[in-house]
N, C-alpha and C. Protein backbone atom coordinates (compact mmCIF):
# COMPACT_ATOMS: atom_id res chain seq x y z
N UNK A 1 97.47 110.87 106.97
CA UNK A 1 98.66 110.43 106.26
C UNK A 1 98.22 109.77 104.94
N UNK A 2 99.10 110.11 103.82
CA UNK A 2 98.76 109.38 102.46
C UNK A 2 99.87 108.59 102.43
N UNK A 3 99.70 107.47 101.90
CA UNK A 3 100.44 106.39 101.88
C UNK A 3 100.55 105.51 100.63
N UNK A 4 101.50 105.81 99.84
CA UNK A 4 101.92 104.93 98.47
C UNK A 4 102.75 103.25 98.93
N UNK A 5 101.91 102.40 98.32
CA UNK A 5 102.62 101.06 98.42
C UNK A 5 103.17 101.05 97.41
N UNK A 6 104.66 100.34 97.66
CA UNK A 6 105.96 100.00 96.17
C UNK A 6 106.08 98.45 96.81
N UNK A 7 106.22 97.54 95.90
CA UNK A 7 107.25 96.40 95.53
C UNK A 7 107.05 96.12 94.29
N UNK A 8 107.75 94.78 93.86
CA UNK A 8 107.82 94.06 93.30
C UNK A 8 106.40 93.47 92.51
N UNK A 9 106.33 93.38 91.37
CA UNK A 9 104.99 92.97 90.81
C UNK A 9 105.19 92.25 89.83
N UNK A 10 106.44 92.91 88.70
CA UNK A 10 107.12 92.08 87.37
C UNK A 10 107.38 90.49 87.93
N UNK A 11 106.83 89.59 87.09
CA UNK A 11 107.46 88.35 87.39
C UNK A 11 107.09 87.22 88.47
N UNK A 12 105.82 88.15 89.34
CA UNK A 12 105.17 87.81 90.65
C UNK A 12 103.79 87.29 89.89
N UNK A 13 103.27 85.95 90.57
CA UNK A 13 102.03 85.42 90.57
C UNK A 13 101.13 86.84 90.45
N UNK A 14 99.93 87.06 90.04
CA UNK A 14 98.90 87.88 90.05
C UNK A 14 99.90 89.27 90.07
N UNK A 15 100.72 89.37 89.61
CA UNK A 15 101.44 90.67 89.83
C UNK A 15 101.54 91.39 91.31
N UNK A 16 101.45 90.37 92.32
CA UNK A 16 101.79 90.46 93.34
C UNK A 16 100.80 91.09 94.37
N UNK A 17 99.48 91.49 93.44
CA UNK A 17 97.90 91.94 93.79
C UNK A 17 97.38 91.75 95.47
N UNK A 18 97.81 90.44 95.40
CA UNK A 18 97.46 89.89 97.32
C UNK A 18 97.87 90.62 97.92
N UNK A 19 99.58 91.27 98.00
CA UNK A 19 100.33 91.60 98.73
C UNK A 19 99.89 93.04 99.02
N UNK A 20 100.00 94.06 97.88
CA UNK A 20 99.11 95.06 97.88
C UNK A 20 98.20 95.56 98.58
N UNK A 21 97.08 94.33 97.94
CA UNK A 21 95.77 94.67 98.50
C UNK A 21 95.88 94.43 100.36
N UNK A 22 96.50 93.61 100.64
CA UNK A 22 96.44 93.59 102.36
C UNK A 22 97.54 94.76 103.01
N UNK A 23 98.06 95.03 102.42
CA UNK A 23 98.90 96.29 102.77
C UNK A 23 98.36 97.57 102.97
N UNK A 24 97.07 97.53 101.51
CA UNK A 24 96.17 98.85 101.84
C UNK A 24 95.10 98.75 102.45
N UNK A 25 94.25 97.61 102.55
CA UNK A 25 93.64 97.12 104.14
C UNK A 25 94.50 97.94 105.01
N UNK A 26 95.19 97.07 105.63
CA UNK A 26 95.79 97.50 107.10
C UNK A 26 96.08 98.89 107.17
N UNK A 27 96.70 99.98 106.16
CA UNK A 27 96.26 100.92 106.13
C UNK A 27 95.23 101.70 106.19
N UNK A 28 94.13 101.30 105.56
CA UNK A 28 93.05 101.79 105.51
C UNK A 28 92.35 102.12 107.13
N UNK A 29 92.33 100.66 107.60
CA UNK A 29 91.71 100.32 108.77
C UNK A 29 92.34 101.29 109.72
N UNK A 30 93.32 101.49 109.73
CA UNK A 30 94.13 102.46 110.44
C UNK A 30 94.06 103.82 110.11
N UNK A 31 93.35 104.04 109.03
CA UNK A 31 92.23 105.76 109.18
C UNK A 31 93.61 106.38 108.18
N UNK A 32 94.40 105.53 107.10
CA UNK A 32 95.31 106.45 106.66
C UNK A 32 94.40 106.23 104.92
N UNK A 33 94.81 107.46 103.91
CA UNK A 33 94.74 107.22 102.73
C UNK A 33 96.07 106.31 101.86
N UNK A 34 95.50 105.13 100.78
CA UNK A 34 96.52 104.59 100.32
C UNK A 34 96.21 104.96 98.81
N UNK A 35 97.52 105.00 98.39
CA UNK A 35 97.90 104.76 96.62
C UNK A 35 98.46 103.57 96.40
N UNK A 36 97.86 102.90 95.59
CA UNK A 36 98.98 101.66 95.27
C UNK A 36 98.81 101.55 93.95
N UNK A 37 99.68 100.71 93.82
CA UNK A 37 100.18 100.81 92.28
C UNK A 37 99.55 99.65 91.53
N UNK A 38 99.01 98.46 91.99
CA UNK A 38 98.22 97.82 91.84
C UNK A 38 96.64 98.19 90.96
N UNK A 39 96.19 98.88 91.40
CA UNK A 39 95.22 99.57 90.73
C UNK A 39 94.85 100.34 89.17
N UNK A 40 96.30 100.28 89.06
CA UNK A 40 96.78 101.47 87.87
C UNK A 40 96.22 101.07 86.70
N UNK A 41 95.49 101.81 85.74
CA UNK A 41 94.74 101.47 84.82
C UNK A 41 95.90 100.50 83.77
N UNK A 42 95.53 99.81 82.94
CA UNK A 42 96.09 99.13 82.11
C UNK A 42 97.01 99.89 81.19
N UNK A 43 98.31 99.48 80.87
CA UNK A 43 99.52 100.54 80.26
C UNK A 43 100.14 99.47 79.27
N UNK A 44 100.76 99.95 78.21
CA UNK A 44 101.27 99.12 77.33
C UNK A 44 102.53 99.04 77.38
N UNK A 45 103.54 99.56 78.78
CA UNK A 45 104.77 99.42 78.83
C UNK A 45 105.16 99.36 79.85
N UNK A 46 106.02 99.16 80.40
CA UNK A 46 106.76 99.29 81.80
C UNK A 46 107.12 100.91 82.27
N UNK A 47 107.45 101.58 81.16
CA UNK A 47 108.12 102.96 81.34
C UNK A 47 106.29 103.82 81.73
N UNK A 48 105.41 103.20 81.09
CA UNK A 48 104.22 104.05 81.12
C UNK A 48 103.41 103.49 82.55
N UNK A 49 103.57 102.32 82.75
CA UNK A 49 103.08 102.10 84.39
C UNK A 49 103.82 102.79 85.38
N UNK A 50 104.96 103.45 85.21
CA UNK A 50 105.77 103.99 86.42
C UNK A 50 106.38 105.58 86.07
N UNK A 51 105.28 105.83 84.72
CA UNK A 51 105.13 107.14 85.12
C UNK A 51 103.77 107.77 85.96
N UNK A 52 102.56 106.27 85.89
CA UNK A 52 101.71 106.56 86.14
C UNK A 52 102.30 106.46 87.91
N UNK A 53 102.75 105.56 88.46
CA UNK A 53 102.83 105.14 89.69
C UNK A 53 104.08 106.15 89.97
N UNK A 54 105.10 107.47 89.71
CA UNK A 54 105.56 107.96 90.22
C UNK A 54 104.58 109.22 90.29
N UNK A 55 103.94 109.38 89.86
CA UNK A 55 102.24 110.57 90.02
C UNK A 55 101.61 110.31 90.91
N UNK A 56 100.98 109.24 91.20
CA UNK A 56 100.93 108.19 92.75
C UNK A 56 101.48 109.06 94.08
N UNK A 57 102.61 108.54 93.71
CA UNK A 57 104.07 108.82 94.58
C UNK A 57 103.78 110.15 95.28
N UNK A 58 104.10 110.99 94.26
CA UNK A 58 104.77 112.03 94.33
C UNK A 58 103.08 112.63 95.03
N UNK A 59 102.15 112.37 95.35
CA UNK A 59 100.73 112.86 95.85
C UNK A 59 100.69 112.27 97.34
N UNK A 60 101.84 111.84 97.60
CA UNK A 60 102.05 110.83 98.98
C UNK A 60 102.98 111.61 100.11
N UNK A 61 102.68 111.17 101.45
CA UNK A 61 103.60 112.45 102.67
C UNK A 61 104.49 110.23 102.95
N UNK A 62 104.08 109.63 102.33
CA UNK A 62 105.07 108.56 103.34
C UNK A 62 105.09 107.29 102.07
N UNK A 63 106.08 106.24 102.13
CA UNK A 63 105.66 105.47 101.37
C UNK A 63 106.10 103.92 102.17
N UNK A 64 105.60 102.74 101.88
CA UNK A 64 105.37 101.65 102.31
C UNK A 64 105.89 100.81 101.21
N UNK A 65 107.06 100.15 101.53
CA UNK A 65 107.77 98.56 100.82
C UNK A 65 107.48 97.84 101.18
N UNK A 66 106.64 96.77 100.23
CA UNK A 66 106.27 95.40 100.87
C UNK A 66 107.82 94.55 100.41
N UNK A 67 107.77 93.46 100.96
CA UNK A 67 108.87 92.33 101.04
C UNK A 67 109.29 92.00 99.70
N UNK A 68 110.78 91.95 99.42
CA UNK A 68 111.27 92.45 98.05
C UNK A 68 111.21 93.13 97.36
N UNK A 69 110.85 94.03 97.79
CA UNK A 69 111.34 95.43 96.74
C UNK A 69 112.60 95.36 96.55
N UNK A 70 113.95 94.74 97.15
CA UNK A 70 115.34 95.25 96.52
C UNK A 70 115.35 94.69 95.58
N UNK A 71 114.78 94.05 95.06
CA UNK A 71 114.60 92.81 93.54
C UNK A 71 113.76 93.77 92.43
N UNK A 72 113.13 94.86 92.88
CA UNK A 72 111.95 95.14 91.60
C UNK A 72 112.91 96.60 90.99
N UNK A 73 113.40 96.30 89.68
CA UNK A 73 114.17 97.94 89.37
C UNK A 73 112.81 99.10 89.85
N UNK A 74 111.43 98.64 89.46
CA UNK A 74 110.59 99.79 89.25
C UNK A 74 110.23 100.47 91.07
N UNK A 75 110.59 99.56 91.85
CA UNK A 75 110.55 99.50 93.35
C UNK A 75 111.52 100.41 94.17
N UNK A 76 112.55 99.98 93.94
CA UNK A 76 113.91 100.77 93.56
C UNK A 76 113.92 101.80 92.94
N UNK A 77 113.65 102.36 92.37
CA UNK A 77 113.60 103.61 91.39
C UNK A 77 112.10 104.46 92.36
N UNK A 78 111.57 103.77 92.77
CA UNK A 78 109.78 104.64 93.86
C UNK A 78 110.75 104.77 94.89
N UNK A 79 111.51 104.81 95.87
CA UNK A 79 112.37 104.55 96.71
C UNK A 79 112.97 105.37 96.46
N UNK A 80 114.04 105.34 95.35
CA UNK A 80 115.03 106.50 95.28
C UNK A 80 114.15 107.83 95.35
N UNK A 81 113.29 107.51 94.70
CA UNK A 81 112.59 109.15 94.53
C UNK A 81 111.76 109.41 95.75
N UNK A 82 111.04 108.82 96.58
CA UNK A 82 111.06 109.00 98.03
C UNK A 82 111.87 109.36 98.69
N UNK A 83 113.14 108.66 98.94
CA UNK A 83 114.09 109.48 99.53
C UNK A 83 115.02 110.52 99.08
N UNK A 84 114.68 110.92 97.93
CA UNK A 84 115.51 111.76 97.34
C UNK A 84 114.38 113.15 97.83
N UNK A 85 112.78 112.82 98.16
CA UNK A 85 111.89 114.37 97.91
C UNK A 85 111.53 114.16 99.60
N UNK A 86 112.07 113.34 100.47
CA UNK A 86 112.02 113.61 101.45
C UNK A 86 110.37 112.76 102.24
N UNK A 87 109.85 112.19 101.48
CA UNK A 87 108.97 111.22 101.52
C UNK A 87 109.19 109.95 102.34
N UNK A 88 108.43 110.37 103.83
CA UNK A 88 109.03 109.22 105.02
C UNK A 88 108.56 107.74 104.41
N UNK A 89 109.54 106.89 104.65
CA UNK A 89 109.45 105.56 104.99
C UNK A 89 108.70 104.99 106.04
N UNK A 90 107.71 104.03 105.83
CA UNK A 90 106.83 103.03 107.21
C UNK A 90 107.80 101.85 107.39
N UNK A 91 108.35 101.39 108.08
CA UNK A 91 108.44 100.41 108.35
C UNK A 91 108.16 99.52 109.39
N UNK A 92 106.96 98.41 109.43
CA UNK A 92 106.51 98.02 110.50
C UNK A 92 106.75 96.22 110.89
């Protein structure tokens, strides 16, 4: 299983990096591949980090919301397009 992490990062301490990174741990450990968006090379816009992180996405069979995503538009918008291409939801 490939597995894209989405939340919230705008506006979050460390851009929310902690949260991420233990999300793709516990994935990992569990023998799955992760994408997260955390990683994403340095971008000079908002529109250009979430074209990089819907490329991410869209290379993913499932995707994973950490806690508040209904708060992040860019979270919300990885979401819609998950469930719009049929891209299962984890929720654990």
């Amino acid at each position: 299983m490939k597995i894209y992490i989405s939340g919230p990062r705008t506006g979050i301490k460390d851009f929310n990096s902690p949260e991420f990174e233990k999300a793709k741990a516990h994935f990992i450990n569990l023998g799955h591949l992760v994408e997260s968006p955390s990683e994403a090379p340095r971008c000079n816009t908002w529109e250009d980090y979430m074209k990089y992180d819907i490329v991410l996405l869209l290379q993913c069979s499932h995707i994973f919301m950490l806690k508040g995503w209904e708060n992040s538009k860019g979270a919300k918008l990885e979401k819609y397009i998950a469930d719009s291409l049929g891209i299962k939801e984890i929720v654990i």
